[in-house]
N, C-alpha and C. Protein backbone atom coordinates (compact mmCIF):
# COMPACT_ATOMS: atom_id res chain seq x y z
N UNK A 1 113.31 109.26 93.85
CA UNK A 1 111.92 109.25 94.23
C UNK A 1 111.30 107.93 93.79
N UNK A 2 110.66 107.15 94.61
CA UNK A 2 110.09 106.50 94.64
C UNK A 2 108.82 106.26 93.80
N UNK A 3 108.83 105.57 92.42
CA UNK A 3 107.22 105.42 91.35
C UNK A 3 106.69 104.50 92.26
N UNK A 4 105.06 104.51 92.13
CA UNK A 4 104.00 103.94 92.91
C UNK A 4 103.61 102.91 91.78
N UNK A 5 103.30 101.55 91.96
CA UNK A 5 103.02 100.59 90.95
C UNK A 5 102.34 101.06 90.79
N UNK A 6 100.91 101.61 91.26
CA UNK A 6 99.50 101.86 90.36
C UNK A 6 99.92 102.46 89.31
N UNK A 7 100.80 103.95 89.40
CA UNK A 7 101.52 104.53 88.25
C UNK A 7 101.84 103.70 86.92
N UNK A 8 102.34 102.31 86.97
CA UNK A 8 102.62 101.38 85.95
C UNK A 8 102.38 100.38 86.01
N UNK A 9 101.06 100.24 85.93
CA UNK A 9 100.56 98.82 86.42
C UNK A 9 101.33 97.88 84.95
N UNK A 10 101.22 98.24 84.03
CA UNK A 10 101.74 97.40 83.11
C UNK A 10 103.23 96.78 83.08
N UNK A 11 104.33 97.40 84.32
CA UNK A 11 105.40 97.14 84.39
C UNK A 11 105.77 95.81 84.76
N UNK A 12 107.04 95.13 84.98
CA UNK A 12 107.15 94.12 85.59
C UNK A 12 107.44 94.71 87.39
N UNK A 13 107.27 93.46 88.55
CA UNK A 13 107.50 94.46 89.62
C UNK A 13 108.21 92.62 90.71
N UNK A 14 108.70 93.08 91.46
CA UNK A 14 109.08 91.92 92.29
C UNK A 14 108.53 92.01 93.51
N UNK A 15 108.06 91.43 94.22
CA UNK A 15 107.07 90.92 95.17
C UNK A 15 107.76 90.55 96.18
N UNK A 16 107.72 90.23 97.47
CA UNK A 16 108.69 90.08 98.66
C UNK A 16 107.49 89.20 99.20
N UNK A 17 107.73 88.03 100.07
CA UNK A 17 106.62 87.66 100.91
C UNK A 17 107.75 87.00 102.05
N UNK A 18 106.75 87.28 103.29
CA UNK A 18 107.41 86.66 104.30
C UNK A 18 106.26 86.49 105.35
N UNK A 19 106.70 84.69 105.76
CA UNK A 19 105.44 83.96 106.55
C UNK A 19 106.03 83.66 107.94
N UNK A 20 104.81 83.73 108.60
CA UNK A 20 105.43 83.56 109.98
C UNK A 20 104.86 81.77 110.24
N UNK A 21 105.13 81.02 111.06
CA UNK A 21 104.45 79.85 111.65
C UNK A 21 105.13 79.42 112.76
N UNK A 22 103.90 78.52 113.49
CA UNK A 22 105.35 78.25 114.65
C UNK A 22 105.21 76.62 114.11
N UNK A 23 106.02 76.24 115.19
CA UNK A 23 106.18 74.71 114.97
C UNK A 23 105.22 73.95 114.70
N UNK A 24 104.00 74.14 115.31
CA UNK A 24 102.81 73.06 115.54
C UNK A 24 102.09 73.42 113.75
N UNK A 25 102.03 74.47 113.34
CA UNK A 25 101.86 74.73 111.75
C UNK A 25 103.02 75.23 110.80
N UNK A 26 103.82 74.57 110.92
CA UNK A 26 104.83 75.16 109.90
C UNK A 26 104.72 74.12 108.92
N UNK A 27 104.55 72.86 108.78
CA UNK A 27 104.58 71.54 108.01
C UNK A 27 103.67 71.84 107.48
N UNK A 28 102.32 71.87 107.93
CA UNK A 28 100.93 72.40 107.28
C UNK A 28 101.77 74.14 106.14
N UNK A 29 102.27 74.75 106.19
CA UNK A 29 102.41 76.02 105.73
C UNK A 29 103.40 75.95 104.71
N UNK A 30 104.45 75.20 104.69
CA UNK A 30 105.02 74.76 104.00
C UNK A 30 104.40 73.80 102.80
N UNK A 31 103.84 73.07 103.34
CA UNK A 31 102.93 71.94 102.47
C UNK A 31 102.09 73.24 101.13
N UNK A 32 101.26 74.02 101.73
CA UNK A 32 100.62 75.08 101.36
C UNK A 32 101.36 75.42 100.04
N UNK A 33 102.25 75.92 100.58
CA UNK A 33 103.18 76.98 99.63
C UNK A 33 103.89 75.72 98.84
N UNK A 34 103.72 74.46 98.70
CA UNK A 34 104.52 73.64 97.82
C UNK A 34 103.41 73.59 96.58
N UNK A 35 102.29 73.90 96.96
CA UNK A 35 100.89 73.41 96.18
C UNK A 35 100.84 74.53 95.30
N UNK A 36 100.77 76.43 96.14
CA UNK A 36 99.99 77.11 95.76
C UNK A 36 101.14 77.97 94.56
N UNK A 37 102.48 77.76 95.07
CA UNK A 37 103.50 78.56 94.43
C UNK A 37 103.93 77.97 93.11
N UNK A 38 103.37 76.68 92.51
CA UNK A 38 103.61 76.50 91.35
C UNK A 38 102.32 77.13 90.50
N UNK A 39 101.31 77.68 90.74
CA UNK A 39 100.29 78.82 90.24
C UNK A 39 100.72 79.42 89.79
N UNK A 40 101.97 80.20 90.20
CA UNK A 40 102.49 81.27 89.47
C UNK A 40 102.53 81.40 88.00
N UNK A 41 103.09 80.11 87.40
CA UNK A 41 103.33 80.60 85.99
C UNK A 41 102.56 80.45 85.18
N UNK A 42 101.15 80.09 85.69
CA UNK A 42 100.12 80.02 84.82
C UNK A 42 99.55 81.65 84.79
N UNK A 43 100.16 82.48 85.62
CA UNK A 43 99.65 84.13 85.17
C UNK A 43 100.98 84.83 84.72
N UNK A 44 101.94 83.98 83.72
CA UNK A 44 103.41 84.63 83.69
C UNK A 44 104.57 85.21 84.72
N UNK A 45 104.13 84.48 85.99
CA UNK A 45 104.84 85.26 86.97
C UNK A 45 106.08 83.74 87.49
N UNK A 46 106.95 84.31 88.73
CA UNK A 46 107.89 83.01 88.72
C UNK A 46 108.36 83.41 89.94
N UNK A 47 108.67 82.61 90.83
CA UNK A 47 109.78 81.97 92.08
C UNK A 47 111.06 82.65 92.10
N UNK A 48 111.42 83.49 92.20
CA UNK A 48 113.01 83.79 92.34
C UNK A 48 113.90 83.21 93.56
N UNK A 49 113.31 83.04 94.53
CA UNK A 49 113.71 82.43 95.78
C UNK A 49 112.79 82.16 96.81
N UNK A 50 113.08 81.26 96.84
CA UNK A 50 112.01 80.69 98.76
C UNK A 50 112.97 80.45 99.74
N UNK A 51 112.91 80.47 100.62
CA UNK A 51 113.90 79.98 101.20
C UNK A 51 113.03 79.97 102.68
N UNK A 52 113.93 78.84 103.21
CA UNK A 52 112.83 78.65 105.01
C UNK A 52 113.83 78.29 105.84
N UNK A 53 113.17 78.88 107.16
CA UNK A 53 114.31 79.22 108.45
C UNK A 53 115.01 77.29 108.39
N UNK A 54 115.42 77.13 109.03
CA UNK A 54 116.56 76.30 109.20
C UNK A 54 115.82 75.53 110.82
N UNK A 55 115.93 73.93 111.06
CA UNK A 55 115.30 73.20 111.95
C UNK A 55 115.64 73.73 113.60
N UNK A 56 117.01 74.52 113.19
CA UNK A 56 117.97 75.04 114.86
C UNK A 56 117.59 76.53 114.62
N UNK A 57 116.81 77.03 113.84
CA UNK A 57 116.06 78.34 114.42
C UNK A 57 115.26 78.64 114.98
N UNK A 58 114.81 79.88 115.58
CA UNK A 58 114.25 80.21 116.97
C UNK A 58 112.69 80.24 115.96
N UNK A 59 111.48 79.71 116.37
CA UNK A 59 110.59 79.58 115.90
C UNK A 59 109.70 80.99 115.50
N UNK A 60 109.90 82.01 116.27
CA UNK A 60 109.51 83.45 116.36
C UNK A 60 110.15 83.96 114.92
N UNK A 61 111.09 83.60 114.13
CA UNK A 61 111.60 83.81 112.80
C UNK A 61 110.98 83.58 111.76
N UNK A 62 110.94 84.17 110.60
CA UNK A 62 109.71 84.02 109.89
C UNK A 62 110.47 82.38 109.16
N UNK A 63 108.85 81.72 108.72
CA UNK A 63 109.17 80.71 108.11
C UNK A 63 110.01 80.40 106.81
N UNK A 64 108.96 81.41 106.18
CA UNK A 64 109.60 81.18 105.05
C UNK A 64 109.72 82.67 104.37
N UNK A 65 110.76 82.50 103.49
CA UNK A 65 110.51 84.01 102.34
C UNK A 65 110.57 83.78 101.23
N UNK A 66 109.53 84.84 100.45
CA UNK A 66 109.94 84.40 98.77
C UNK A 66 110.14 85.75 98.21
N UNK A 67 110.52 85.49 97.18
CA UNK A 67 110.93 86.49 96.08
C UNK A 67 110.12 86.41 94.79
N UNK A 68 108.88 87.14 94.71
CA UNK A 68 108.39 86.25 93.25
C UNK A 68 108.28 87.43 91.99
N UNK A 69 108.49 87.18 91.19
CA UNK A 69 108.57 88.00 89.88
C UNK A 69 106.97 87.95 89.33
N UNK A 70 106.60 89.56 89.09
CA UNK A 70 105.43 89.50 88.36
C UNK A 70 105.61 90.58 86.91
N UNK A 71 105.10 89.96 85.91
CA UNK A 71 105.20 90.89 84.74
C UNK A 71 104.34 92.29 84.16
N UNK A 72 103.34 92.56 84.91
CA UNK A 72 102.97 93.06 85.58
C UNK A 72 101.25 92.77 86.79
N UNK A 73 101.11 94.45 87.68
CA UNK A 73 100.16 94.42 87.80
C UNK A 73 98.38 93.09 87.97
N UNK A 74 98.34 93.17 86.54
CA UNK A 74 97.15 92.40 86.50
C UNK A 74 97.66 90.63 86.67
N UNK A 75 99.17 90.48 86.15
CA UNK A 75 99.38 89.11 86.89
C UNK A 75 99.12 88.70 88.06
N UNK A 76 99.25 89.67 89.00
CA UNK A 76 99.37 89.29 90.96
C UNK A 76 97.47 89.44 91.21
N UNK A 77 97.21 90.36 90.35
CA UNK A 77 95.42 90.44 90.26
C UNK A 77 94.89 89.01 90.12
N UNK A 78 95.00 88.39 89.08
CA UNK A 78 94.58 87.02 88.62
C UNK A 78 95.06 86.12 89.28
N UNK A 79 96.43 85.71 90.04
CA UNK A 79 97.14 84.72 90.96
C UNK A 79 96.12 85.14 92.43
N UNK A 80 95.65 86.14 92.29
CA UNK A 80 95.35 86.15 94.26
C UNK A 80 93.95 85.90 94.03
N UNK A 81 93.23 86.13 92.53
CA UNK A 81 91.78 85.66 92.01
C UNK A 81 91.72 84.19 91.92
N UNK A 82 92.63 83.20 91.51
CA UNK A 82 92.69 82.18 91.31
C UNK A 82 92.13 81.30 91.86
N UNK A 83 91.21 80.45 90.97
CA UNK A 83 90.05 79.85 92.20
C UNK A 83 90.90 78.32 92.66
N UNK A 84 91.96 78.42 92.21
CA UNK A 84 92.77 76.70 92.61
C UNK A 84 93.67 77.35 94.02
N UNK A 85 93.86 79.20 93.74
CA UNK A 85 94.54 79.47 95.06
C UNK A 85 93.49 79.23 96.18
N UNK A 86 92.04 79.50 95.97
CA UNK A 86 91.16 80.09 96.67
C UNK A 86 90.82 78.53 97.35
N UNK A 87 91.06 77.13 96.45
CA UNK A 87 90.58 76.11 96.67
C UNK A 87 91.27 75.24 97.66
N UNK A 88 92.66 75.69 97.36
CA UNK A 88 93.85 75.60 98.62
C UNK A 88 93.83 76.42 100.12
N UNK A 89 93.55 77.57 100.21
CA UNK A 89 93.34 78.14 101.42
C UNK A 89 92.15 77.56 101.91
N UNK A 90 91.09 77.71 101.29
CA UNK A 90 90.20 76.15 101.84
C UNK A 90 90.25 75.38 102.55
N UNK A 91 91.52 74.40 101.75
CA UNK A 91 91.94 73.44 102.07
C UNK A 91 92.49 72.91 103.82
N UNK A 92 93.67 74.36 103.30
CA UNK A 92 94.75 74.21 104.32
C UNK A 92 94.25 75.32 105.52
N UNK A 93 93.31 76.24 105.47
CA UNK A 93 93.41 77.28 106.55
C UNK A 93 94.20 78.22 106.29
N UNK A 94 94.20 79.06 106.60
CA UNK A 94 95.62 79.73 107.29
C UNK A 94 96.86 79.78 107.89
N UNK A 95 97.90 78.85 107.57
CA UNK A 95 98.64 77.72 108.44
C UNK A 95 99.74 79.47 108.94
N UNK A 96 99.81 80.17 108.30
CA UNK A 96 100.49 81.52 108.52
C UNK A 96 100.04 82.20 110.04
N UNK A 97 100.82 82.53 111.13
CA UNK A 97 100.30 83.20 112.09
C UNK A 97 100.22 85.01 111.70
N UNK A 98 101.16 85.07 111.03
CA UNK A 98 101.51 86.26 110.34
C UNK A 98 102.21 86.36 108.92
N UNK A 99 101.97 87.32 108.00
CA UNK A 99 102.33 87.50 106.55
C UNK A 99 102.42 88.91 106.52
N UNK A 100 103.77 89.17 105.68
CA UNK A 100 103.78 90.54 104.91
C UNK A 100 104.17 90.10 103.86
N UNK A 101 103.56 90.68 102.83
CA UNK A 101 103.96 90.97 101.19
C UNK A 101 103.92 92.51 100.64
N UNK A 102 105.09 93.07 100.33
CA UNK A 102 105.40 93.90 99.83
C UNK A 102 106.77 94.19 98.23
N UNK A 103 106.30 95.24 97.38
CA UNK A 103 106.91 95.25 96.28
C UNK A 103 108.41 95.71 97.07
N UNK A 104 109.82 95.17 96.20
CA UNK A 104 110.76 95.84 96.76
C UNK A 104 111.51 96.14 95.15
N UNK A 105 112.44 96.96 95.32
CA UNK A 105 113.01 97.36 94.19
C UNK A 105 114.99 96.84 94.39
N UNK A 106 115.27 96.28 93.53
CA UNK A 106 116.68 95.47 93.39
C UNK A 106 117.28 97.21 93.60
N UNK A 107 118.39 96.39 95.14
CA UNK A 107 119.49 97.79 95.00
C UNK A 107 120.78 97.16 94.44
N UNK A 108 121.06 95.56 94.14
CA UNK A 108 121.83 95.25 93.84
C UNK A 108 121.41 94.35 93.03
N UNK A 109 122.68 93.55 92.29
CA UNK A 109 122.58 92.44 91.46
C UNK A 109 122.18 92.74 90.45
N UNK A 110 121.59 91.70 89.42
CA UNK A 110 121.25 91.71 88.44
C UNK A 110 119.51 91.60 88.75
N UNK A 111 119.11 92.11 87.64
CA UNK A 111 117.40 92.22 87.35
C UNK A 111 117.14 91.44 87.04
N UNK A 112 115.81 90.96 87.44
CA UNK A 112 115.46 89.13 86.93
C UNK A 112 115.43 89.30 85.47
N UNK A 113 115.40 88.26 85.00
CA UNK A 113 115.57 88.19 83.55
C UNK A 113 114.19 88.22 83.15
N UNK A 114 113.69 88.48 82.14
CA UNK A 114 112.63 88.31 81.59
C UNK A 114 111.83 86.84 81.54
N UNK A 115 110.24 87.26 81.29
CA UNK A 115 109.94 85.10 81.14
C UNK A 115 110.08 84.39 80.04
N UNK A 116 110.41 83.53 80.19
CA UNK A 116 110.88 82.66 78.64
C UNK A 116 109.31 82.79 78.04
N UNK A 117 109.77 83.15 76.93
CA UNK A 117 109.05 83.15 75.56
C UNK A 117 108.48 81.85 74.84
């Protein structure tokens, strides 16, 4: 059975994001996410993977995906409060045609490690 984060907001939880763009904003969206994703560790949270479609992929594929580690709850609260995030979307627009972010739970591998101390 499936726990609901609200249930533990104090837990650590991993985060899934995936961006859509097409060609004419993907440079702009990318640029974005080079600026806004080092934010993270100023609320204890971290990057596990980004990764972005490849130049010979079909543009309808999402751009990019990340994997980001939060320690809990009120970290992803304060990163999406962040007035340097808020100062960047500003900036850049919306360069995303589409976004999902959702929590996922490891069915394999190892568990991220904890944040350095």
């Amino acid at each position: 059975m499936a726990t609901d984060r609200s249930d533990r907001p104090d837990r650590p939880f991993t985060l899934a994001f995936v961006g859509y763009a097409g060609a004419e904003t993907a440079g702009e969206a990318s640029a974005y996410e080079d600026e806004v994703l080092p934010l993270l560790e100023d609320h204890g949270a971290r990057v596990l993977y980004r990764g972005r479609r490849t130049h010979h992929d079909d543009a309808a594929l999402p751009l990019e995906v990340h994997l980001l580690w939060f320690p809990h709850r009120a970290a992803l609260d304060a990163y999406m409060a962040d007035p340097r995030r808020a100062a960047l979307l500003d900036a850049y627009g919306d360069p995303f045609t589409a976004k999902h972010a959702f929590e996922i739970a490891a069915l394999t591998g190892p568990e991220p490690p904890p944040p350095p101390t």
